[in-house]
N, C-alpha and C. Protein backbone atom coordinates (compact mmCIF):
# COMPACT_ATOMS: atom_id res chain seq x y z
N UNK A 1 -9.86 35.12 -35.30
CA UNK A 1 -8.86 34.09 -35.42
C UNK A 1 -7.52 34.69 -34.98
N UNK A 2 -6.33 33.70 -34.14
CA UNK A 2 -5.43 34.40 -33.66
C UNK A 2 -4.73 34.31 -35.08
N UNK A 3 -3.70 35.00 -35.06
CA UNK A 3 -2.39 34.79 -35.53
C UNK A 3 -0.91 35.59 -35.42
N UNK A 4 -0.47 34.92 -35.30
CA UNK A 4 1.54 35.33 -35.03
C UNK A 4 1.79 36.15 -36.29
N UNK A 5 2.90 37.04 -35.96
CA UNK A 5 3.94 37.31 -37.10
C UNK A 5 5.21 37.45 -36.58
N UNK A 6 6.31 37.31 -37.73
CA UNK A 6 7.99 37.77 -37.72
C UNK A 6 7.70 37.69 -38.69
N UNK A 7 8.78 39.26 -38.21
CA UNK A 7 9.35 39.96 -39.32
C UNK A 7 10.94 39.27 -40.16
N UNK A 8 10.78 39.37 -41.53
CA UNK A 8 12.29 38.08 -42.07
C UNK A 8 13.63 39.41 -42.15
N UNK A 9 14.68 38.65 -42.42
CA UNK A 9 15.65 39.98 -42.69
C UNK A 9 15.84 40.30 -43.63
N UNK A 10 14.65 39.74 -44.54
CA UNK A 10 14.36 40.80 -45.72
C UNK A 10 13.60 41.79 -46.09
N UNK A 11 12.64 42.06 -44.52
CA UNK A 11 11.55 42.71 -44.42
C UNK A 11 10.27 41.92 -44.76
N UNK A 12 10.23 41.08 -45.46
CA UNK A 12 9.03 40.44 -45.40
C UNK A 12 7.95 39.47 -43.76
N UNK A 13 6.73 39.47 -43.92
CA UNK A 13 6.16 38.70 -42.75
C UNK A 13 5.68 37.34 -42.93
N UNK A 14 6.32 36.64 -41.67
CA UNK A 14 5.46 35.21 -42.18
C UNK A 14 4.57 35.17 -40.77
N UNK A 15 3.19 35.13 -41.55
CA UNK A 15 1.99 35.27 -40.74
C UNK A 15 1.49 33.86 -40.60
N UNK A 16 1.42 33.20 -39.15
CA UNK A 16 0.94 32.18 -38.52
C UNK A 16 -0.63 32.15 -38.27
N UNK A 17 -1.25 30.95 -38.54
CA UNK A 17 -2.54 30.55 -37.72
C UNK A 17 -1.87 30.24 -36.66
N UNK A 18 -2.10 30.42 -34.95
CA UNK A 18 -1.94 29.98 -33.93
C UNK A 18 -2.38 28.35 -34.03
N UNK A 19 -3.89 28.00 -34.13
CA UNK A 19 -4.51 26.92 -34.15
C UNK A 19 -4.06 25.82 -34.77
N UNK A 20 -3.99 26.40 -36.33
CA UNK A 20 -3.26 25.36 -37.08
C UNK A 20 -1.86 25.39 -37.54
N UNK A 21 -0.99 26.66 -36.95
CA UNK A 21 0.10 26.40 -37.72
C UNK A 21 0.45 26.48 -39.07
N UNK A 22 -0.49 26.76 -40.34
CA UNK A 22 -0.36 27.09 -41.16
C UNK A 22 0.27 28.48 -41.71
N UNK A 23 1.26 28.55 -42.49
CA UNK A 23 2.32 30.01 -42.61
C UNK A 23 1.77 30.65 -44.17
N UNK A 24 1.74 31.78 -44.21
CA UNK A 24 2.48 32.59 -45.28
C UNK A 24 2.81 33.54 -45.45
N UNK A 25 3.61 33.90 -46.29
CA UNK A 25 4.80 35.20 -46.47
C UNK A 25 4.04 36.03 -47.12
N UNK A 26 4.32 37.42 -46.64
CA UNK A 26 3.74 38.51 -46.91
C UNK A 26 4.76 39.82 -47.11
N UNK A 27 4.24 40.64 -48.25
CA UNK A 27 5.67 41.84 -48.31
C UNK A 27 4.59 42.80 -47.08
N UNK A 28 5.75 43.58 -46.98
CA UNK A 28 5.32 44.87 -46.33
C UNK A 28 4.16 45.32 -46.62
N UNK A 29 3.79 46.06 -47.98
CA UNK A 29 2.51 46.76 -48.38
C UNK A 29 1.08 45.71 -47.94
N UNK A 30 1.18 44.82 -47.92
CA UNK A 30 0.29 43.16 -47.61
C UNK A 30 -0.03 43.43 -46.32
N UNK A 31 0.87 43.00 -45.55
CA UNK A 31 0.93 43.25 -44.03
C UNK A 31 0.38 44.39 -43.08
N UNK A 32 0.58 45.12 -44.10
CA UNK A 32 0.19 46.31 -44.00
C UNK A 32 -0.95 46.97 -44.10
N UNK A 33 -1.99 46.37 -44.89
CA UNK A 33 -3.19 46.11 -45.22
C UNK A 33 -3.88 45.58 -44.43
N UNK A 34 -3.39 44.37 -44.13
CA UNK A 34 -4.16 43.41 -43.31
C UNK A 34 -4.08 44.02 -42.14
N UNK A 35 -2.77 44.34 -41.21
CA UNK A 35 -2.80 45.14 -39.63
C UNK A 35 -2.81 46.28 -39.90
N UNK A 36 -3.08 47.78 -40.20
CA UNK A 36 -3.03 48.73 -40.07
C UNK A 36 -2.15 49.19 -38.69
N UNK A 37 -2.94 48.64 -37.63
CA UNK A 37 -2.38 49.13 -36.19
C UNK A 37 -0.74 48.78 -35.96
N UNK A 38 -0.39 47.66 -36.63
CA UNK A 38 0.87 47.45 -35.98
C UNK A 38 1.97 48.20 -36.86
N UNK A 39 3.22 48.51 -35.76
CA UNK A 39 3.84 49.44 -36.23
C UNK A 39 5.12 48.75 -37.21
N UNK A 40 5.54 49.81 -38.26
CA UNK A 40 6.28 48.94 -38.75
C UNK A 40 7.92 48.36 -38.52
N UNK A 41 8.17 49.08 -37.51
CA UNK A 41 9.07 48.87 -36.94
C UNK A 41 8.86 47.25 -35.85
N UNK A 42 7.60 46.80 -35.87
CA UNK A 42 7.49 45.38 -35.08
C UNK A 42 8.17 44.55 -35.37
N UNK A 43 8.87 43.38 -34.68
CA UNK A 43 9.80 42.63 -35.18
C UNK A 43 9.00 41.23 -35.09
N UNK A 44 7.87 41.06 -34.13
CA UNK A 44 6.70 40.07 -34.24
C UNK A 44 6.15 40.58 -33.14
N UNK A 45 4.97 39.40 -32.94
CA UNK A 45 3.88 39.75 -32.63
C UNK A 45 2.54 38.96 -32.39
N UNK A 46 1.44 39.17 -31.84
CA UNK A 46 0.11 38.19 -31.97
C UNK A 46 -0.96 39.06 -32.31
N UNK A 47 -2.31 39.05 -32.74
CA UNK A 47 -3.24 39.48 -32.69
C UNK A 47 -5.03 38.87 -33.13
N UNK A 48 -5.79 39.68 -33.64
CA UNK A 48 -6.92 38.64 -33.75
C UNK A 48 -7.30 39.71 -34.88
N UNK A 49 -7.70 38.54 -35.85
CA UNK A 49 -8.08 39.28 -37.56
C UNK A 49 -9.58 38.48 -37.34
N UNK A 50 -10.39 39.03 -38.40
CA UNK A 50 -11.36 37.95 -38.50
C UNK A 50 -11.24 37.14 -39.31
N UNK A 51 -12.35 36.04 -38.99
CA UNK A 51 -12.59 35.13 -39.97
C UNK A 51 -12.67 34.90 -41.37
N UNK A 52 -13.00 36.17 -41.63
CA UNK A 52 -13.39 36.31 -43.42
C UNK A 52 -11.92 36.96 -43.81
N UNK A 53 -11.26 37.54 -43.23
CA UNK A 53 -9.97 37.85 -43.53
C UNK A 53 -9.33 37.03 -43.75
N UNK A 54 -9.01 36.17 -42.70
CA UNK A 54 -8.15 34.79 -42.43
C UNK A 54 -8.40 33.71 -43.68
N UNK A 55 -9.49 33.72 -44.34
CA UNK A 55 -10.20 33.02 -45.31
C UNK A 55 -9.52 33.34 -46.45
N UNK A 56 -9.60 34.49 -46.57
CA UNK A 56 -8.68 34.96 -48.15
C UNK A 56 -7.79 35.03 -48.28
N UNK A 57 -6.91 34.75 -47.25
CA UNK A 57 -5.16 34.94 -46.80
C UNK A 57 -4.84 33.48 -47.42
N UNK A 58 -6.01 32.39 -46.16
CA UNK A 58 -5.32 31.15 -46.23
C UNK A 58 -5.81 29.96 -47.04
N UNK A 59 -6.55 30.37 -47.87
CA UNK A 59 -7.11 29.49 -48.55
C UNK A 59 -6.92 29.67 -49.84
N UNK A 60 -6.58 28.47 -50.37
CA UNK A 60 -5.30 28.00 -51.75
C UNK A 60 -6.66 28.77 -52.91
């Protein structure tokens, strides 16, 4: 599954579904978890998580 991030100017991420547009905010240590690879100095971004990831993020 795709999804976007920006970075806020509080340091926090609000992580996008591409598809649907659905958002949520994430601290650092979170984000961090979920992308390993991206650096933390990124200010945004795209990439591809899986499905079962995307599931536990975005579902209430």
């Amino acid at each position: 599954m795709q999804i976007k991030y920006v970075k806020t100017v509080v340091g926090w991420y609000n992580v996008y579904i591409i598809k649907t547009g659905e958002v949520i905010n994430m601290n650092p240590e979170q984000f961090a978890a979920l992308c390993p690879n991206v650096s933390r100095k990124s200010r945004l971004g795209c990439l591809e998580i899986s499905v079962s990831k995307a599931e536990k993020l975005f579902v209430a």
